[in-house]
Protein backbone atom coordinates (compact mmCIF):
# COMPACT_ATOMS: atom_id res chain seq x y z
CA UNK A 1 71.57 94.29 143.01
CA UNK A 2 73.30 97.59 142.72
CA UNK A 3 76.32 98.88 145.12
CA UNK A 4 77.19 102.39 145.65
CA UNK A 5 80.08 103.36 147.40
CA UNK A 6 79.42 104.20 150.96
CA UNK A 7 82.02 105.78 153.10
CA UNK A 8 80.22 104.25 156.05
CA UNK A 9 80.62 100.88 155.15
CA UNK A 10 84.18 100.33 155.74
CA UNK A 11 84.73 100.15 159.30
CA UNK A 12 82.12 97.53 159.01
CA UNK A 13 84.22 95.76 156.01
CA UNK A 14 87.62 96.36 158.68
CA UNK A 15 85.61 94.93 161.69
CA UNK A 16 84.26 91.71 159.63
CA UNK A 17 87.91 90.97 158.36
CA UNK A 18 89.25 91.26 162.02
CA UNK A 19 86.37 89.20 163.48
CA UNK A 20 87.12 86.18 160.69
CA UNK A 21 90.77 86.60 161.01
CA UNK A 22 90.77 86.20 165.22
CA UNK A 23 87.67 83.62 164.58
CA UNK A 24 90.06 81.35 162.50
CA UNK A 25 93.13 81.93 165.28
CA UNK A 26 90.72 80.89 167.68
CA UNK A 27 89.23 77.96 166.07
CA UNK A 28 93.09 76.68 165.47
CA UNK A 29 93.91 76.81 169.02
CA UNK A 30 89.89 74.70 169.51
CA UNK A 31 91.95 72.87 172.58
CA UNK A 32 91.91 75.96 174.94
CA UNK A 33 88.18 76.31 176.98
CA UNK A 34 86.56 78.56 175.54
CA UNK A 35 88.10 79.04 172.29
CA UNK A 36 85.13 77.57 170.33
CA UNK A 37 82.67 79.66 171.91
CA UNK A 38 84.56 83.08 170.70
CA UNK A 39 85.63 81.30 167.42
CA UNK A 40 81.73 80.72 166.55
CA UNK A 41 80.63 84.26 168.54
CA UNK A 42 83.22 86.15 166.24
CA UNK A 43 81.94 84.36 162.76
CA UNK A 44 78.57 84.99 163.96
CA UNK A 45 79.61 89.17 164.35
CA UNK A 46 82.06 89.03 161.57
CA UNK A 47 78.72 87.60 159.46
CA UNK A 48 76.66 90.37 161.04
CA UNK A 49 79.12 93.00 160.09
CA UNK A 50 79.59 91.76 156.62
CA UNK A 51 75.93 91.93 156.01
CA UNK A 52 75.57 95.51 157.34
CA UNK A 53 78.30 96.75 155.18
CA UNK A 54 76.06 94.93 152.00
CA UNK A 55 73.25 96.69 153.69
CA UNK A 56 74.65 100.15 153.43
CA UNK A 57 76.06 99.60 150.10
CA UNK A 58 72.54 98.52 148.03
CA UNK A 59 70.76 100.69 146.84
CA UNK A 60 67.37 99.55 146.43
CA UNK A 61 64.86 98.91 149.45
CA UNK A 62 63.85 95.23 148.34
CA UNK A 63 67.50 94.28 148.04
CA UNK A 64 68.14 96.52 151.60
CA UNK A 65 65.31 94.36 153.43
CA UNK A 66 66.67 90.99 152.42
């Protein structure tokens, strides 16, 4: 699988390293309601955002698809 730089992709990288980084705040402070609900919400967009970066990075269509 080939990457290409894609100036597109980094907000997505920046948005996937804030969602993991409040994710892991929130899943230390697991006590407050609610907390695991946003922790698991955020790792699930912080995932999403991650893959969309790799997404808009490949170059290939079968690798793009996956």
């Amino acid at each position: 699988m080939a990457f290409q730089f894609n100036p597109y992709s980094i907000p997505s990288i920046l948005s996937a390293i804030i969602a993991f980084t409040v994710a892991f705040i929130a899943w230390k402070r697991r006590s407050v309601p609610g907390a695991i609900s946003l922790a698991l919400m955020l790792l699930s967009a912080g995932v999403w955002a991650l893959a969309y970066a790799v997404e808009l990075s490949v170059t290939n269509l079968q690798a793009q698809i996956f």
